[in-house]
N, C-alpha and C. Protein backbone atom coordinates (compact mmCIF):
# COMPACT_ATOMS: atom_id res chain seq x y z
N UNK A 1 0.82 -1.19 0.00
CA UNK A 1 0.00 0.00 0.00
C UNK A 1 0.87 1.26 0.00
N UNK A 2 1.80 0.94 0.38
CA UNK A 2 3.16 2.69 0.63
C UNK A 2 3.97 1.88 0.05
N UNK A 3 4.15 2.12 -1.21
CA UNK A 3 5.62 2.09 -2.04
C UNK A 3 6.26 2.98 -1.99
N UNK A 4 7.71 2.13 -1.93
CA UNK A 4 8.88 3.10 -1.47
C UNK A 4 8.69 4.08 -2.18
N UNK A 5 9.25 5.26 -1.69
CA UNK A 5 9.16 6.61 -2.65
C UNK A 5 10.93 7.06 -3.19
N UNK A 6 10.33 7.29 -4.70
CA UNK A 6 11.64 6.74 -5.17
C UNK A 6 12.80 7.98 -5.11
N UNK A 7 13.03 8.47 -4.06
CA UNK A 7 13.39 9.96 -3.55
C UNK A 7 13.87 9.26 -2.64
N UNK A 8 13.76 8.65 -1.62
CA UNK A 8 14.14 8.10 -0.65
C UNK A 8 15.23 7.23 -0.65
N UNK A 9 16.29 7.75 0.20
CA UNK A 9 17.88 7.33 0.29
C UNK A 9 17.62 5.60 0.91
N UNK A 10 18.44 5.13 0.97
CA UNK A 10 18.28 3.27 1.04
C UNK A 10 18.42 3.79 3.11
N UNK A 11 19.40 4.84 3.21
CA UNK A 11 19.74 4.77 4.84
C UNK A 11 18.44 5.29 5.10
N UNK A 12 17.38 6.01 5.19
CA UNK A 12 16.44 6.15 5.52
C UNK A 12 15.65 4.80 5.90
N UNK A 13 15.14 3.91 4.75
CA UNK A 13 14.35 2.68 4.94
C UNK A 13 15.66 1.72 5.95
N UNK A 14 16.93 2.16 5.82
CA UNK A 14 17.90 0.93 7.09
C UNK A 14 18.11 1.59 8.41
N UNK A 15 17.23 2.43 8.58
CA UNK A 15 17.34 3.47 9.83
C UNK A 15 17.26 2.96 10.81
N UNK A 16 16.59 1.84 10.86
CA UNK A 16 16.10 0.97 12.05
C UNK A 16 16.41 -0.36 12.30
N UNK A 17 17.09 -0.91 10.57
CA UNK A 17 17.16 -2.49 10.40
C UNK A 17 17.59 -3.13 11.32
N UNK A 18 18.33 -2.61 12.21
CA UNK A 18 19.14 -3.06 13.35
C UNK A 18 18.16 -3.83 14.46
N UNK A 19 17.04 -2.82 14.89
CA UNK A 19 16.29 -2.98 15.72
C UNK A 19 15.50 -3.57 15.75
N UNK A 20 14.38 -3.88 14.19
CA UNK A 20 13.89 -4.56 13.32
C UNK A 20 14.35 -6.06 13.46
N UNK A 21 15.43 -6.55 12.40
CA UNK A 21 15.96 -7.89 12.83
C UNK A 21 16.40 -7.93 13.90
N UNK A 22 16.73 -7.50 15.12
CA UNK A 22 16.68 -7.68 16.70
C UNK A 22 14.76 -8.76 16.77
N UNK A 23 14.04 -7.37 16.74
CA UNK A 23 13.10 -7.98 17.32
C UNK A 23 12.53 -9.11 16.30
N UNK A 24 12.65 -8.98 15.45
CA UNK A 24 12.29 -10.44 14.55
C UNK A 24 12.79 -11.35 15.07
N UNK A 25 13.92 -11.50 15.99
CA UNK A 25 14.40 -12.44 16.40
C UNK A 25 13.57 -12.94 17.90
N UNK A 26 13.04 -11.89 18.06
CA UNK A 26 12.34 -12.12 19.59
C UNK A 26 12.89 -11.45 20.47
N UNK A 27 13.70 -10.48 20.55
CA UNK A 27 14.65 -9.70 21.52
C UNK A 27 13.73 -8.58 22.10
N UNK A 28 12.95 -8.98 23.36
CA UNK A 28 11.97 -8.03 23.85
C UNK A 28 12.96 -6.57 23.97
N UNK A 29 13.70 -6.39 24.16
CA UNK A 29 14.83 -5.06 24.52
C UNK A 29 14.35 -4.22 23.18
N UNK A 30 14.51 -5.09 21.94
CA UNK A 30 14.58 -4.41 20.48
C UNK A 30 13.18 -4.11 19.78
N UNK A 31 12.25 -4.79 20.31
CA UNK A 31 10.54 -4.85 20.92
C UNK A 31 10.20 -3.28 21.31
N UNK A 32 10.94 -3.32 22.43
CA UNK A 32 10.48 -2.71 23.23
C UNK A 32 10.85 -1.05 22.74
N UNK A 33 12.00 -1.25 22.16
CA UNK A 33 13.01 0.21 21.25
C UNK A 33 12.21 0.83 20.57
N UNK A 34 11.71 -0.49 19.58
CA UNK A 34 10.43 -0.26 18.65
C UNK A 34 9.47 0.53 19.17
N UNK A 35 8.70 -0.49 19.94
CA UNK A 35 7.38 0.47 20.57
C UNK A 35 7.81 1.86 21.01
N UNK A 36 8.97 2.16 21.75
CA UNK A 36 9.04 3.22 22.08
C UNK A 36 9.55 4.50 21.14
N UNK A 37 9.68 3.94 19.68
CA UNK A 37 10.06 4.93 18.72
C UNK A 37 8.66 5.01 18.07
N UNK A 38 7.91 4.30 17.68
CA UNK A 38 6.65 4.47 17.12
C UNK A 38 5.28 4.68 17.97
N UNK A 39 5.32 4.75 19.22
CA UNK A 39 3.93 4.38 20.11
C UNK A 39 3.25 5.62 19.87
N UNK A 40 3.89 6.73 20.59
CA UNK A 40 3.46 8.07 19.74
C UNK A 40 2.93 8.58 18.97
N UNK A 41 3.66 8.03 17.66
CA UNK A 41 2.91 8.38 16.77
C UNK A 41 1.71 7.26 16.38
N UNK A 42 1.66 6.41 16.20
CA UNK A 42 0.64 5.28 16.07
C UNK A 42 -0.53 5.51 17.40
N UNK A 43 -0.13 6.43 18.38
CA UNK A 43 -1.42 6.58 19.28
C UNK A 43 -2.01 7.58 18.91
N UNK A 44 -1.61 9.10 18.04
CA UNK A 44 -2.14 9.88 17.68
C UNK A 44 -3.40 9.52 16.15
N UNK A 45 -2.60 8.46 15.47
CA UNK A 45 -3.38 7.89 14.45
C UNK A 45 -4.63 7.53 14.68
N UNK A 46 -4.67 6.35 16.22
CA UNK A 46 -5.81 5.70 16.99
C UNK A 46 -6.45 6.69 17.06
N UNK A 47 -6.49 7.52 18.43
CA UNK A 47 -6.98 8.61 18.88
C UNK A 47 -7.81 9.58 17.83
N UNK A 48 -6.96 9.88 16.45
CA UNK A 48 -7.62 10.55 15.62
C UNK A 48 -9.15 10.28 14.75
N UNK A 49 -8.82 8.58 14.52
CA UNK A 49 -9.66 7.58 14.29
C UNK A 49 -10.82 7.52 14.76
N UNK A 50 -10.65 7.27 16.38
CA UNK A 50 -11.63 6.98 17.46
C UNK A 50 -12.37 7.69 18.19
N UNK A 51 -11.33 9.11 18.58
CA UNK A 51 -11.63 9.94 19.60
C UNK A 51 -11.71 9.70 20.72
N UNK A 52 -11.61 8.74 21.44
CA UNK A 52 -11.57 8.42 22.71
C UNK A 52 -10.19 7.56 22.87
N UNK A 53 -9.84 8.21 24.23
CA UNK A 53 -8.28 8.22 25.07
C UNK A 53 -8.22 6.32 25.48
N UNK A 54 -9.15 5.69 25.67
CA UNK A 54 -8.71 4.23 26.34
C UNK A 54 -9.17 3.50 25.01
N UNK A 55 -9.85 3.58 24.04
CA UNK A 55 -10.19 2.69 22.63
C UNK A 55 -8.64 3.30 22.28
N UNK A 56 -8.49 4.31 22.12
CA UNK A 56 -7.28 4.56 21.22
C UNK A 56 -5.99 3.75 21.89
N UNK A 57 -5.69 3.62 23.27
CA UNK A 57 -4.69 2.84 24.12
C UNK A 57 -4.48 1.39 23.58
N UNK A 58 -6.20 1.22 23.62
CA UNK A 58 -6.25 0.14 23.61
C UNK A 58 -5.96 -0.56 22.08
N UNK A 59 -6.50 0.29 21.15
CA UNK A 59 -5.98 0.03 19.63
C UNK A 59 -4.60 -0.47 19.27
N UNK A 60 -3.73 0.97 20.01
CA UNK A 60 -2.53 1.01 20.16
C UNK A 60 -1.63 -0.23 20.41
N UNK A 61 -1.96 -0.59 21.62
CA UNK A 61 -1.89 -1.78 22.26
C UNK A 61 -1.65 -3.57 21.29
N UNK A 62 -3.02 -3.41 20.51
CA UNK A 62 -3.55 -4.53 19.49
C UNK A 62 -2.52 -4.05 18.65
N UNK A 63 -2.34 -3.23 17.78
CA UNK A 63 -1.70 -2.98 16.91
C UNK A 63 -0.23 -3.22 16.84
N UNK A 64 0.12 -2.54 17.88
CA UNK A 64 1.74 -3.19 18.26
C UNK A 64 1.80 -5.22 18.36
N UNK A 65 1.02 -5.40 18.42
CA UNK A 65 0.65 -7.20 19.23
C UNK A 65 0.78 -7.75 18.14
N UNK A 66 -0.18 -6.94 16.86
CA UNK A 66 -0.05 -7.83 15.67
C UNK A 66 1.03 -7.36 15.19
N UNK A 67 1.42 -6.31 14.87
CA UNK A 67 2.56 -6.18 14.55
C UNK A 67 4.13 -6.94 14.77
N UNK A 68 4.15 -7.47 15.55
CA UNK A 68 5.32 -8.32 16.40
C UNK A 68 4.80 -9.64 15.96
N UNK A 69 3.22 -10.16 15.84
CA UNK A 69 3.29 -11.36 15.64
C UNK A 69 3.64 -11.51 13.78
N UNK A 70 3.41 -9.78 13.07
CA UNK A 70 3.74 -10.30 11.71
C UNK A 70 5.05 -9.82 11.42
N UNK A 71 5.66 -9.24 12.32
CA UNK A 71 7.33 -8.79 11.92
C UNK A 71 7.96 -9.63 10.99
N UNK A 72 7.88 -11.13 10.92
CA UNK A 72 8.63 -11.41 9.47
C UNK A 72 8.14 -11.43 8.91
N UNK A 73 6.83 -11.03 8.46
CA UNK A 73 6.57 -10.93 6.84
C UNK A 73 6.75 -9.17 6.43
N UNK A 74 7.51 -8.41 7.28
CA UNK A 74 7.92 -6.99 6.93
C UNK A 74 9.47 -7.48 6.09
N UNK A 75 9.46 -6.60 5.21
CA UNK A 75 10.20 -6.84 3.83
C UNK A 75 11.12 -5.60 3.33
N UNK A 76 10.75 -4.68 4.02
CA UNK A 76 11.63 -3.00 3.73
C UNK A 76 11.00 -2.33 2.29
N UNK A 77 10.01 -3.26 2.00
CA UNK A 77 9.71 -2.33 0.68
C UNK A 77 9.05 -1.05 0.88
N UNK A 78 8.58 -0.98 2.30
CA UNK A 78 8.50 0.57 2.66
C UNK A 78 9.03 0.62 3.94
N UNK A 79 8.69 2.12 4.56
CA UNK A 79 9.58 2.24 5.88
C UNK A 79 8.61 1.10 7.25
N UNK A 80 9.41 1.22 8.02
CA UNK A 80 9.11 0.60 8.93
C UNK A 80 7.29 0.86 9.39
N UNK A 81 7.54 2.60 9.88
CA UNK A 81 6.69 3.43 9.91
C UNK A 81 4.98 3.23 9.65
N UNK A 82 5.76 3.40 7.83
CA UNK A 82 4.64 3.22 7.10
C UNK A 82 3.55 2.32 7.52
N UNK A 83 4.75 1.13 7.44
CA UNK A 83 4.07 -0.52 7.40
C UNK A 83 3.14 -0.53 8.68
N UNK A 84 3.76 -0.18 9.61
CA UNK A 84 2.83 -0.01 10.83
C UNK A 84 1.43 0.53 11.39
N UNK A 85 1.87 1.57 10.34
CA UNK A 85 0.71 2.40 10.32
C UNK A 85 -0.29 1.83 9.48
N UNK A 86 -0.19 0.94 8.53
CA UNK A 86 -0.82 0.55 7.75
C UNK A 86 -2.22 -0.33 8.68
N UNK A 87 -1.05 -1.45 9.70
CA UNK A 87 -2.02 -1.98 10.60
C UNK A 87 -2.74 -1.39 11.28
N UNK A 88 -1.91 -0.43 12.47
CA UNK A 88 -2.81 0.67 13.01
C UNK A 88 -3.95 1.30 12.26
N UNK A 89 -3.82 1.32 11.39
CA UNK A 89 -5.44 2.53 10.25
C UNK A 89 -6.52 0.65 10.69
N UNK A 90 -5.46 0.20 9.91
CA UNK A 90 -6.75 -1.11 9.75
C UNK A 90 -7.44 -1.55 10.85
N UNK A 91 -6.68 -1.84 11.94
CA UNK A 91 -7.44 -2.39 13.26
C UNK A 91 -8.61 -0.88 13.80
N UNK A 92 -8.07 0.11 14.05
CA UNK A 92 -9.17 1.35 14.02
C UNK A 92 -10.02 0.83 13.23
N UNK A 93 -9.91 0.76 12.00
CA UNK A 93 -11.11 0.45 11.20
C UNK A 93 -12.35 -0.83 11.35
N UNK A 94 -11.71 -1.33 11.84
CA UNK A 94 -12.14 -3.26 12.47
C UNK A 94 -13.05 -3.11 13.29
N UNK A 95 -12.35 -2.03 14.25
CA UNK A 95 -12.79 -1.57 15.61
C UNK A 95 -13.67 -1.12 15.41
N UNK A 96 -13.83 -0.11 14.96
CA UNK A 96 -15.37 0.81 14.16
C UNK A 96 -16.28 -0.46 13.77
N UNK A 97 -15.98 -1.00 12.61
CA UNK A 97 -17.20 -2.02 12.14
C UNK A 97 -17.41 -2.93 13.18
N UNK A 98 -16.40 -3.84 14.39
CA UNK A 98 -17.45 -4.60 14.88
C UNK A 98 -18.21 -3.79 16.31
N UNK A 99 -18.04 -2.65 16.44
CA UNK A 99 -18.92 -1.98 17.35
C UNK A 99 -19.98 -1.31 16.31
N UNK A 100 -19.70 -1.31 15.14
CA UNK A 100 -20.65 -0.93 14.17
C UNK A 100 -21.49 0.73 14.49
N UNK A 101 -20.09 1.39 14.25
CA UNK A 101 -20.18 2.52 14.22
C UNK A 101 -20.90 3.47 13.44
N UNK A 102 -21.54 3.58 13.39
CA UNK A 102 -22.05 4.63 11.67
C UNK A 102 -21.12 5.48 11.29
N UNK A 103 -20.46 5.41 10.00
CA UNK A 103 -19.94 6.60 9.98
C UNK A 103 -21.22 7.52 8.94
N UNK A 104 -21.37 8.10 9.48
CA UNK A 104 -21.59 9.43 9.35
C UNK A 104 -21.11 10.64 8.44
N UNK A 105 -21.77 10.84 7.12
CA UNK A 105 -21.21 11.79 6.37
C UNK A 105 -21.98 13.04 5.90
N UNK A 106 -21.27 14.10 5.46
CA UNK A 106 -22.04 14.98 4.80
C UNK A 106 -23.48 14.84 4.24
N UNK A 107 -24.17 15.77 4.40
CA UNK A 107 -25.45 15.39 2.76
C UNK A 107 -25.06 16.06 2.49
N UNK A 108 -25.44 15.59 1.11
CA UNK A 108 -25.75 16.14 -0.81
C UNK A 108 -25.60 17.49 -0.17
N UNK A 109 -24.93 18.60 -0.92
CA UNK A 109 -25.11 19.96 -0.50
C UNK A 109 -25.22 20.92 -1.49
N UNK A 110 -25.70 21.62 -1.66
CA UNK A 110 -26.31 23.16 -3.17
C UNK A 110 -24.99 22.63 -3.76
N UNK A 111 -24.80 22.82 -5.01
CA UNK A 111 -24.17 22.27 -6.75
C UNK A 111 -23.64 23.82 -6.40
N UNK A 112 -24.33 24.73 -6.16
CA UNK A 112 -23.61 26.74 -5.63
C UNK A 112 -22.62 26.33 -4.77
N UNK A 113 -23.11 25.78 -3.53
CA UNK A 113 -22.33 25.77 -1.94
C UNK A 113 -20.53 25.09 -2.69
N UNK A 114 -20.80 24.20 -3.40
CA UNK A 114 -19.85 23.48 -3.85
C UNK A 114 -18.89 24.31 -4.91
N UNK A 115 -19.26 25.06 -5.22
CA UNK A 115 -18.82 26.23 -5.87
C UNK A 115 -18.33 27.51 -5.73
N UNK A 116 -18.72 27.80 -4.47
CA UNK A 116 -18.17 28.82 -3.76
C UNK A 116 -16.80 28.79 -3.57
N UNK A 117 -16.19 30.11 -3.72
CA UNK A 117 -14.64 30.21 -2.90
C UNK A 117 -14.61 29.65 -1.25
N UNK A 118 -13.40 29.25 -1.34
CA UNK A 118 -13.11 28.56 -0.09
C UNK A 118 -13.19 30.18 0.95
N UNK A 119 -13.38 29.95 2.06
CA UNK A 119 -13.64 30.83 2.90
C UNK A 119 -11.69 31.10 3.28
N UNK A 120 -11.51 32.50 3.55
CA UNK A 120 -10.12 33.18 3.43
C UNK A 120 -9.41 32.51 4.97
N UNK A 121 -8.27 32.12 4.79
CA UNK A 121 -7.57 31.93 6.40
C UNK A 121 -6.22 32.19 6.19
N UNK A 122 -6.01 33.33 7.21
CA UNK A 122 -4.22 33.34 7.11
C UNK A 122 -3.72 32.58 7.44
N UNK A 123 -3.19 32.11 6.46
CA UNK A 123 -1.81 30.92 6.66
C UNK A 123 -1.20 31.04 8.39
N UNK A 124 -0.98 32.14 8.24
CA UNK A 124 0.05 32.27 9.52
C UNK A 124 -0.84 31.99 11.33
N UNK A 125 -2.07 31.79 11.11
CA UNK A 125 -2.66 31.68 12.30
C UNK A 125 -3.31 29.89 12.09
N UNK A 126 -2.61 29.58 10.85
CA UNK A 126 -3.48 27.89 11.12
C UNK A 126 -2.16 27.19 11.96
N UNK A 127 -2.82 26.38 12.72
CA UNK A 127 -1.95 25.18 13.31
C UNK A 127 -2.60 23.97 13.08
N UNK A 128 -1.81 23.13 13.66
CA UNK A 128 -2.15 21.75 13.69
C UNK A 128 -3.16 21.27 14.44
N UNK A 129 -2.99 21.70 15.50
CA UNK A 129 -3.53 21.73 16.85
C UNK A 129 -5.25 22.47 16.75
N UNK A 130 -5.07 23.91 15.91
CA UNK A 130 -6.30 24.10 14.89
C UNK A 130 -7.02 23.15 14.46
N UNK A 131 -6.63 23.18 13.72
CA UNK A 131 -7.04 22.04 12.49
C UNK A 131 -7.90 20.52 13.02
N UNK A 132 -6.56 19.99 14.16
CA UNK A 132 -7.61 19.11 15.16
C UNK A 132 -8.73 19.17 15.29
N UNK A 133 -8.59 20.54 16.41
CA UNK A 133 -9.71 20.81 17.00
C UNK A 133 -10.88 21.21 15.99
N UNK A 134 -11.06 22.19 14.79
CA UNK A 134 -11.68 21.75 14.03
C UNK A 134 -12.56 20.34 13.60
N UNK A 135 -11.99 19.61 13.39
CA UNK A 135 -12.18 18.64 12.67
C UNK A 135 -13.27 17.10 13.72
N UNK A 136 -12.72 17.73 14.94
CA UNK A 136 -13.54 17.39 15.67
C UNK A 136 -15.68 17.90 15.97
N UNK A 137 -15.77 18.63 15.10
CA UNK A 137 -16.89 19.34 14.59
C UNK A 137 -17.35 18.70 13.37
N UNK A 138 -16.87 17.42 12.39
CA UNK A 138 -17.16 16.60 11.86
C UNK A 138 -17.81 15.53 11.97
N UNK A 139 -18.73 14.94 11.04
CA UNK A 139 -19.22 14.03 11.00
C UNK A 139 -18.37 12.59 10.78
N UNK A 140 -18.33 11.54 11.82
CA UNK A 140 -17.42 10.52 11.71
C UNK A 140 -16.80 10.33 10.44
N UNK A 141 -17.47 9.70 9.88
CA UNK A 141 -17.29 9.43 8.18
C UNK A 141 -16.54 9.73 7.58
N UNK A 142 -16.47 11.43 7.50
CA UNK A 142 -15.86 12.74 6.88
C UNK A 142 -15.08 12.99 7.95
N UNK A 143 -14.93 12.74 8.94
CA UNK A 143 -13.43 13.31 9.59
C UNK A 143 -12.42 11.88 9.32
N UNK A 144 -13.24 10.73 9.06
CA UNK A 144 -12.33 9.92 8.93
C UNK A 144 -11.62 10.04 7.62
N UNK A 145 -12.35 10.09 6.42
CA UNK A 145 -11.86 10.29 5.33
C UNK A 145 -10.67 11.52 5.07
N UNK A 146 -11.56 12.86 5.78
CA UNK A 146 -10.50 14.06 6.37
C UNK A 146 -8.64 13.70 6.89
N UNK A 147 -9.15 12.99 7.95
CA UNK A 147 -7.79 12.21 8.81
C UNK A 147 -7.13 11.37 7.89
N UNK A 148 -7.75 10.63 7.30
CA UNK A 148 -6.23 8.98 6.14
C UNK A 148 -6.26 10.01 5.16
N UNK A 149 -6.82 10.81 4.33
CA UNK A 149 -6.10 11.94 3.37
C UNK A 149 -5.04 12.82 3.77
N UNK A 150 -5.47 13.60 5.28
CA UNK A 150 -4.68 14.95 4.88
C UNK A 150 -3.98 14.23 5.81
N UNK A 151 -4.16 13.83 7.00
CA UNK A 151 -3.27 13.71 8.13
C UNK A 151 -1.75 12.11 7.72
N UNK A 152 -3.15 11.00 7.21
CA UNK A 152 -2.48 9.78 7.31
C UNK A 152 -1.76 9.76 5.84
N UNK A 153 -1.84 10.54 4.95
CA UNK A 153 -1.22 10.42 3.50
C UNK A 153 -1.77 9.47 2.44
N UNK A 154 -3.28 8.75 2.71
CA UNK A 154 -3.68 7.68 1.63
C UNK A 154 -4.54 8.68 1.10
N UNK A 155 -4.28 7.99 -0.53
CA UNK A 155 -4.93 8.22 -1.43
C UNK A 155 -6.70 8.29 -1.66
N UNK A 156 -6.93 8.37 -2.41
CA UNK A 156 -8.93 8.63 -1.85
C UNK A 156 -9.24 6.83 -2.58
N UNK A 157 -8.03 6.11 -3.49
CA UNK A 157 -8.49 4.85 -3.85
C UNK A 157 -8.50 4.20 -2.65
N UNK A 158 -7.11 4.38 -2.10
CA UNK A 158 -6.72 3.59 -0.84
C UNK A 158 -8.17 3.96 0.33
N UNK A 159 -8.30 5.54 0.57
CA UNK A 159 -9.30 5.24 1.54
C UNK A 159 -10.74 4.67 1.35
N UNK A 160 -11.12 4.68 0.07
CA UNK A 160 -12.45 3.84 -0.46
C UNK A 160 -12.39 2.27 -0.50
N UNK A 161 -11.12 1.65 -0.75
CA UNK A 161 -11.30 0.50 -0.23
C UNK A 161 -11.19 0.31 1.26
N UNK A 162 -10.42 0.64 2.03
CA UNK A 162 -10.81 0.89 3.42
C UNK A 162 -12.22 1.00 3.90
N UNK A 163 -12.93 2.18 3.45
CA UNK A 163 -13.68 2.07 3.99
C UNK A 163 -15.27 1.43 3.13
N UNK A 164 -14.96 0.84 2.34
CA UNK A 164 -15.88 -0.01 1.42
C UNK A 164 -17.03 0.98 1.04
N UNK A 165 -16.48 2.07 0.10
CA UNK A 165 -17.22 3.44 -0.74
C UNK A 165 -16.55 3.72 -1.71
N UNK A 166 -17.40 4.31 -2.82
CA UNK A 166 -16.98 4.58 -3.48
C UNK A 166 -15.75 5.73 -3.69
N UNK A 167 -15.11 5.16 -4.87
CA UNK A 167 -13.65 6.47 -4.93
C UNK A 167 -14.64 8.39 -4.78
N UNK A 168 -15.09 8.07 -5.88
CA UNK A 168 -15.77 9.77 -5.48
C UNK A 168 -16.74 9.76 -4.20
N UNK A 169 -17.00 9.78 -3.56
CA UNK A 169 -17.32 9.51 -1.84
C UNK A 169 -16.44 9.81 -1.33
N UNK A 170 -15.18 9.24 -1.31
CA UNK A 170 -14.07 9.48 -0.59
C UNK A 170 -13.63 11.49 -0.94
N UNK A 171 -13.68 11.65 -2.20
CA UNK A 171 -13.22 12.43 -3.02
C UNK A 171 -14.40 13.86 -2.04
N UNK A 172 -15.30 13.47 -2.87
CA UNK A 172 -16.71 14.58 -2.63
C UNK A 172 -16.67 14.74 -1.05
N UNK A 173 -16.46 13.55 0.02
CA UNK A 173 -16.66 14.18 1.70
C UNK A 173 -15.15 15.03 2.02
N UNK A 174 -13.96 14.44 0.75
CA UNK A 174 -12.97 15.13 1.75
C UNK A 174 -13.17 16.74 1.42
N UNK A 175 -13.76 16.99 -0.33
CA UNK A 175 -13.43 18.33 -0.33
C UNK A 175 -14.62 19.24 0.81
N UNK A 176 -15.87 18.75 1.16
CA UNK A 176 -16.75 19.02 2.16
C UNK A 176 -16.65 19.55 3.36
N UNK A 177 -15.46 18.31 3.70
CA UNK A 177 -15.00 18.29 5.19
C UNK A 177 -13.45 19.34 5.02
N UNK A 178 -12.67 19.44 4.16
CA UNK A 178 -12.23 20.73 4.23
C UNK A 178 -12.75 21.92 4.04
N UNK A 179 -13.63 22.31 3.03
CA UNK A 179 -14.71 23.65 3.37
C UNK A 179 -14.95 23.52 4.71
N UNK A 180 -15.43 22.78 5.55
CA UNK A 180 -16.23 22.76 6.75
C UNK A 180 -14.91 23.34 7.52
N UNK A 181 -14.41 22.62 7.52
CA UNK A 181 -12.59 22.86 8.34
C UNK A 181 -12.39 24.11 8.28
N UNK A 182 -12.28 25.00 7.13
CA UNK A 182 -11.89 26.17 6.64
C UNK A 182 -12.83 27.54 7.45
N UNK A 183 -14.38 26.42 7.26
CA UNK A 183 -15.41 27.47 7.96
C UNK A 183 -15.42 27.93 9.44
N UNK A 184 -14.93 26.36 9.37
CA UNK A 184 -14.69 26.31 11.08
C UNK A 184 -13.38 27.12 11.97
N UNK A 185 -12.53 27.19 11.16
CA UNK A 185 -11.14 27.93 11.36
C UNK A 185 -11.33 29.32 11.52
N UNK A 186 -12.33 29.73 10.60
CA UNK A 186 -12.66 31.28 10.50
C UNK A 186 -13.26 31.74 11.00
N UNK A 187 -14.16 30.66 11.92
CA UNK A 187 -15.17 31.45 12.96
C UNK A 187 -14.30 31.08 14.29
N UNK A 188 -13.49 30.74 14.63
CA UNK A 188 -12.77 30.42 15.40
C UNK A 188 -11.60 31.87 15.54
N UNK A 189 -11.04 31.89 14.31
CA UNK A 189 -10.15 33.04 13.93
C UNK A 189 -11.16 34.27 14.24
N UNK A 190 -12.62 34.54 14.03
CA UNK A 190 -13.29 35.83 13.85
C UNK A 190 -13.37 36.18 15.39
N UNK A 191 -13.63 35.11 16.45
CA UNK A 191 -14.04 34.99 17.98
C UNK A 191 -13.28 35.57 18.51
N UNK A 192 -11.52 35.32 18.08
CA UNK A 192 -10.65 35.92 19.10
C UNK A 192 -10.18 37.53 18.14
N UNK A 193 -10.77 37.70 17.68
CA UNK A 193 -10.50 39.14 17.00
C UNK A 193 -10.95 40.06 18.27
């Protein structure tokens, strides 16, 4: 699903090999290196997914588990990272369907609304941390699609098979859920004026 990117130096993808074939071997120490270079970020992924602090732990948790039980079938054809994250998106996703989450998306909205200029935001007052919080004003669905586009880096094919919808679905909620984002930024930005 993340092919190497062909920009990418060979020491980048051997950044870790060390630690990698450690723990392939079973070396909880090199396990443990692991988890503690990726947990971080793979808990912000959960969390973003889920929204809640102990599903996301707990994701976290699963994810690292399978991960270690599939460490040899990791191959370096992408980064370590990547690969990880790949599981992490998927088990979130698992998680959602067997609690059978609705996701939740946009409606159909004016063929005008869709047409409109994006609402104005200075660059210099967006953050990340923004943007979050934003996005949390979304409808599941569309913040999920929002999150594996802008945040997680998949494609709108990649997130339509994920989430078993069509490619334009994926396409049509993300540009939605960024207008919404944008709207939301600006009334946020207008408050503290």
């Amino acid at each position: 699903m993340y092919p190497v990117n062909e920009y990418q130096d060979s020491t980048q993808l051997d950044l870790h090999r060390e630690i990698i074939e450690s723990s392939k071997q079973g070396n909880r120490k090199a396990q443990y290196r692991l988890y503690k270079l990726y947990s971080k970020a793979m808990f912000n992924v959960c969390y973003r997914m889920l929204r809640n602090r102990e599903e996301a732990e707990d994701m976290l948790q699963e994810s690292f588990t399978d991960a270690f039980r599939k460490l040899n079938s990791f191959r370096y054809d992408s980064s370590f990272g990547a690969w990880l994250k790949q599981i992490t998106v998927n088990k979130c996703i698992n998680e959602m369907k067997r609690k059978k989450i609705e996701l939740a998306f946009f409606d159909d909205l004016d063929p005008y609304v869709m047409e409109m200029e994006e609402p104005d935001m200075n660059e210099s007052e967006l953050t990340v941390d923004k943007v979050k919080k934003a996005m949390e004003h979304l409808p599941p669905g569309s913040r999920m699609i929002f999150s594996l586009y802008l945040l997680e880096g998949y494609d709108h094919t990649e997130i339509a098979q994920i989430l078993g919808i069509n490619e334009s679905t994926s396409k049509s909620q993300y540009m939605r859920a960024r207008l919404r984002v944008k709207e939301i930024l600006n009334t946020m930005a207008d408050g503290n004026r």
